[in-house]
Protein backbone atom coordinates (compact mmCIF):
# COMPACT_ATOMS: atom_id res chain seq x y z
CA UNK A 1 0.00 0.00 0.00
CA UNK A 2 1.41 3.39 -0.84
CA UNK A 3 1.46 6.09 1.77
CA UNK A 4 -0.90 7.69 -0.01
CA UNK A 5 -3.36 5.46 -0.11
CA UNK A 6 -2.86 4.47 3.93
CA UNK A 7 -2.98 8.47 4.62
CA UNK A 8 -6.70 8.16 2.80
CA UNK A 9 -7.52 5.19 5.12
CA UNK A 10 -6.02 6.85 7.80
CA UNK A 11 -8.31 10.23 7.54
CA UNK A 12 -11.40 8.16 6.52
CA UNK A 13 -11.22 6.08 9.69
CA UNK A 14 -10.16 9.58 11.88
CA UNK A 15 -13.82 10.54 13.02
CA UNK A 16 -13.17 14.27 15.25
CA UNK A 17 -12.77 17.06 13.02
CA UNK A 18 -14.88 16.43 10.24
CA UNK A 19 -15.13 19.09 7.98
CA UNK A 20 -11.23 19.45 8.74
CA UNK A 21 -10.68 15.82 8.03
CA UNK A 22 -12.99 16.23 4.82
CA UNK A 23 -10.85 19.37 3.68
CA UNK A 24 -7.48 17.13 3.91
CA UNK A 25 -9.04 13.93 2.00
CA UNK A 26 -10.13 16.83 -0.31
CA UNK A 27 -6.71 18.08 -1.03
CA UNK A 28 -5.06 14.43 -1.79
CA UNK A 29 -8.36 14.00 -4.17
CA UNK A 30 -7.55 16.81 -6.08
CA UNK A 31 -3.40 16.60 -5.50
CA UNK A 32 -1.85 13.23 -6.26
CA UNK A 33 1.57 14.58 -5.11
CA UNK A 34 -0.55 15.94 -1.76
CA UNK A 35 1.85 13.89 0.14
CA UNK A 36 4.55 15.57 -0.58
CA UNK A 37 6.87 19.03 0.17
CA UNK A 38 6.88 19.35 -3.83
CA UNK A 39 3.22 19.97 -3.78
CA UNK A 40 2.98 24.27 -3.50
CA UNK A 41 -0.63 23.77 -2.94
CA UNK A 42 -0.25 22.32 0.38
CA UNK A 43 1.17 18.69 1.64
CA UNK A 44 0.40 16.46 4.21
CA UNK A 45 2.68 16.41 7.35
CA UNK A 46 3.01 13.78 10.35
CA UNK A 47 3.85 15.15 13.84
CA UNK A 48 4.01 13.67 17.34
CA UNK A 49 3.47 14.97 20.84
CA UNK A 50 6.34 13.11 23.14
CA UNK A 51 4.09 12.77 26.74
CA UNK A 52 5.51 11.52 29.67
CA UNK A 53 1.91 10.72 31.61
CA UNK A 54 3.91 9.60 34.51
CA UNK A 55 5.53 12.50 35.55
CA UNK A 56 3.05 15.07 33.69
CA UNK A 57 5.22 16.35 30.87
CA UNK A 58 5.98 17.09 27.45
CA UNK A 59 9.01 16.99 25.60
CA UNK A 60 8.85 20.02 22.76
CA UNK A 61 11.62 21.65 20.27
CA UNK A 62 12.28 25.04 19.67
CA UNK A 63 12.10 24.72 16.27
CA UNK A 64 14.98 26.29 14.28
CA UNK A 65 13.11 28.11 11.57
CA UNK A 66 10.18 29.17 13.15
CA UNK A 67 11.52 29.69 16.83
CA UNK A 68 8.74 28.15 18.00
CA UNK A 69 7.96 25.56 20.72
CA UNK A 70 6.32 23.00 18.74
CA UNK A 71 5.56 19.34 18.71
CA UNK A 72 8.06 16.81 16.91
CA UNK A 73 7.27 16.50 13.05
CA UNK A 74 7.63 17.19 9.78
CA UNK A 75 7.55 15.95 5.83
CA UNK A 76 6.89 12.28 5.00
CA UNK A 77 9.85 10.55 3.30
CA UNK A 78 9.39 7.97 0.24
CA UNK A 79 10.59 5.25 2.87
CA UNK A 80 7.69 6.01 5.52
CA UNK A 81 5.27 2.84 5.30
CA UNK A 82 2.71 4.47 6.87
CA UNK A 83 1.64 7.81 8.13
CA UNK A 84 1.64 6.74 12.20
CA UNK A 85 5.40 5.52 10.71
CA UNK A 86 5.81 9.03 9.44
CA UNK A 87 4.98 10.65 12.66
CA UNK A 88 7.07 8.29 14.85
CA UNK A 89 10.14 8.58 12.73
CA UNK A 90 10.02 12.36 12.89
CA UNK A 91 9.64 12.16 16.84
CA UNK A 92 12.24 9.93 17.20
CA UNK A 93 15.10 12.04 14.93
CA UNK A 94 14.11 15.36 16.52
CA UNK A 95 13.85 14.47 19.79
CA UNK A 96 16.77 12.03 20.35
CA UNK A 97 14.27 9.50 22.29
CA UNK A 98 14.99 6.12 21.58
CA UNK A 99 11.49 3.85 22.38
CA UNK A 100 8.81 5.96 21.99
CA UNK A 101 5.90 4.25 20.93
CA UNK A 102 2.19 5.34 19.78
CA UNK A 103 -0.38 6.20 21.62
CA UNK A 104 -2.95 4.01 20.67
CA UNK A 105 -5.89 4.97 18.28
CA UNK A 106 -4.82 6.74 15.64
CA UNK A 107 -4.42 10.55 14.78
CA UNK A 108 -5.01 12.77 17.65
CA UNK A 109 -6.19 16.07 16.35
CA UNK A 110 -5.52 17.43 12.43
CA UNK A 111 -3.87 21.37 12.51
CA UNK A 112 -4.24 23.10 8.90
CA UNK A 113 -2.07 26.16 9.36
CA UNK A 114 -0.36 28.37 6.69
CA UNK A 115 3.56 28.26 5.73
CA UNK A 116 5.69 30.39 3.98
CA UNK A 117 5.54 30.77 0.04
CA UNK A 118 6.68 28.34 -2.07
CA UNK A 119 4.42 25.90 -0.39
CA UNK A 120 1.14 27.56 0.96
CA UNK A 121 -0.46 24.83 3.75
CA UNK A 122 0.59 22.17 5.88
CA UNK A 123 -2.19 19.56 6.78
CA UNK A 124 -0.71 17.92 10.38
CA UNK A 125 -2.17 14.59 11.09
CA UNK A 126 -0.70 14.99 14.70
CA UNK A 127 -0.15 12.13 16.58
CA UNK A 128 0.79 11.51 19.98
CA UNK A 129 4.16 9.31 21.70
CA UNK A 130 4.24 7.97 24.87
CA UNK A 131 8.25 8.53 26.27
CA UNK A 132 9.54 5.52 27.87
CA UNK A 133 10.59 5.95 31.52
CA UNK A 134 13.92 8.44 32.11
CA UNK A 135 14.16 9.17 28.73
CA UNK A 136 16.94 11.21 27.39
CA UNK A 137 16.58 13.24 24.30
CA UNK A 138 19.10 15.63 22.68
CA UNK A 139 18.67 18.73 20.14
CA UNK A 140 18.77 17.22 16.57
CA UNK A 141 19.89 19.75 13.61
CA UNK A 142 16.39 21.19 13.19
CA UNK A 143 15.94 22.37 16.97
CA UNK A 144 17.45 25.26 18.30
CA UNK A 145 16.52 23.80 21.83
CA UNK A 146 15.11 20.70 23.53
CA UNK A 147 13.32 20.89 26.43
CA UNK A 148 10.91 19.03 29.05
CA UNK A 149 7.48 21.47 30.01
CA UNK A 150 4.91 20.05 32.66
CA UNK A 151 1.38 20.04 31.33
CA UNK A 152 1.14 23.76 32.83
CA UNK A 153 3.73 25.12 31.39
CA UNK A 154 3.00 24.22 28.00
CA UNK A 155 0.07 27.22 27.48
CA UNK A 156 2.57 29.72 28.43
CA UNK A 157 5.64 28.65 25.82
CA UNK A 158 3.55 27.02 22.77
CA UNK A 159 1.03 28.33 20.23
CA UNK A 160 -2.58 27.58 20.24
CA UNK A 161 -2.15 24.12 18.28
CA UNK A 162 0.28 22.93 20.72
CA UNK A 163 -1.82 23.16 23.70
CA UNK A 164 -5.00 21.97 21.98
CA UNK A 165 -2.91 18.69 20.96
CA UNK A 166 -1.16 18.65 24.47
CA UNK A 167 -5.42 18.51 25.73
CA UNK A 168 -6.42 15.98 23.29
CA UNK A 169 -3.54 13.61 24.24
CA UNK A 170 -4.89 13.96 28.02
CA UNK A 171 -8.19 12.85 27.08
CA UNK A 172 -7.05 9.96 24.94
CA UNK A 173 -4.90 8.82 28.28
């Protein structure tokens, strides 16, 4: 199965969000390439939100480019199998974590936001990662910074999108 297809599957069995999810199934209707950075319309991305539930935190990079506290994630790679795969091996290069694993259930929340020209919108199928115990990360070449933030603290450092996927991923748990 090609990404593309299991992205379809993925969004078509994703049931929050619906005109949101609609709007992304739209896009890879009417873009073939949708998956991809080459696509200036807009592309699908995969993130991950690293949660420690035990001790009440989240792991988030201050992303280089935007200088931003954000969630881990990025573009999907010809090699990704899967979407969820996608989202997991972008978690696991930017935050240095070695055995992070899924949280079960699919996407957490979808985030359509706007990026600079050439490309005009990211659609984030966001995903949340459960951090195995005393994890250690370390700032890959896309972070500026690397950092821990308990539940609370995550409103006061992170955008809008971040804490709305930070209170999604609570509910799931």
């Amino acid at each position: 199965m090609s990404l593309y297809d299991d992205a379809v599957l993925v969004l078509k069995g994703y049931e929050d969000q619906t005109e949101l999810r609609q709007a992304y199934l739209d896009h890879l209707a009417a873009h073939p390439d949708g998956m991809w950075k080459s696509c200036e319309s807009g592309h699908l991305t995969a993130s991950a939100l690293v949660i420690d539930p035990s001790r009440g935190r989240v792991l988030l990079t201050l992303h280089k480019k935007l200088r931003m506290w954000l969630q881990m994630g990025g573009h999907c790679e010809p090699q990704d199998p899967s979407l969820p795969a996608a989202a997991l091996r972008e978690a696991t290069e930017e935050s240095g974590v070695t055995g992070l694993s899924l949280l079960p259930g699919g996407p957490v929340r979808l985030d359509r936001h706007p990026i600079p020209a050439p490309c005009h919108w990211h659609f984030d199928v966001q995903y949340a990662v459960l951090a195995p115990p005393d994890a250690e990360h370390a700032i890959s070449e896309e972070s500026l910074d690397v950092r821990w933030f308990a539940y609370a603290e995550v409103a006061e450092v992170a955008d809008e999108s971040v804490v709305r996927l930070l209170e999604a991923t609570r509910a799931r748990l």
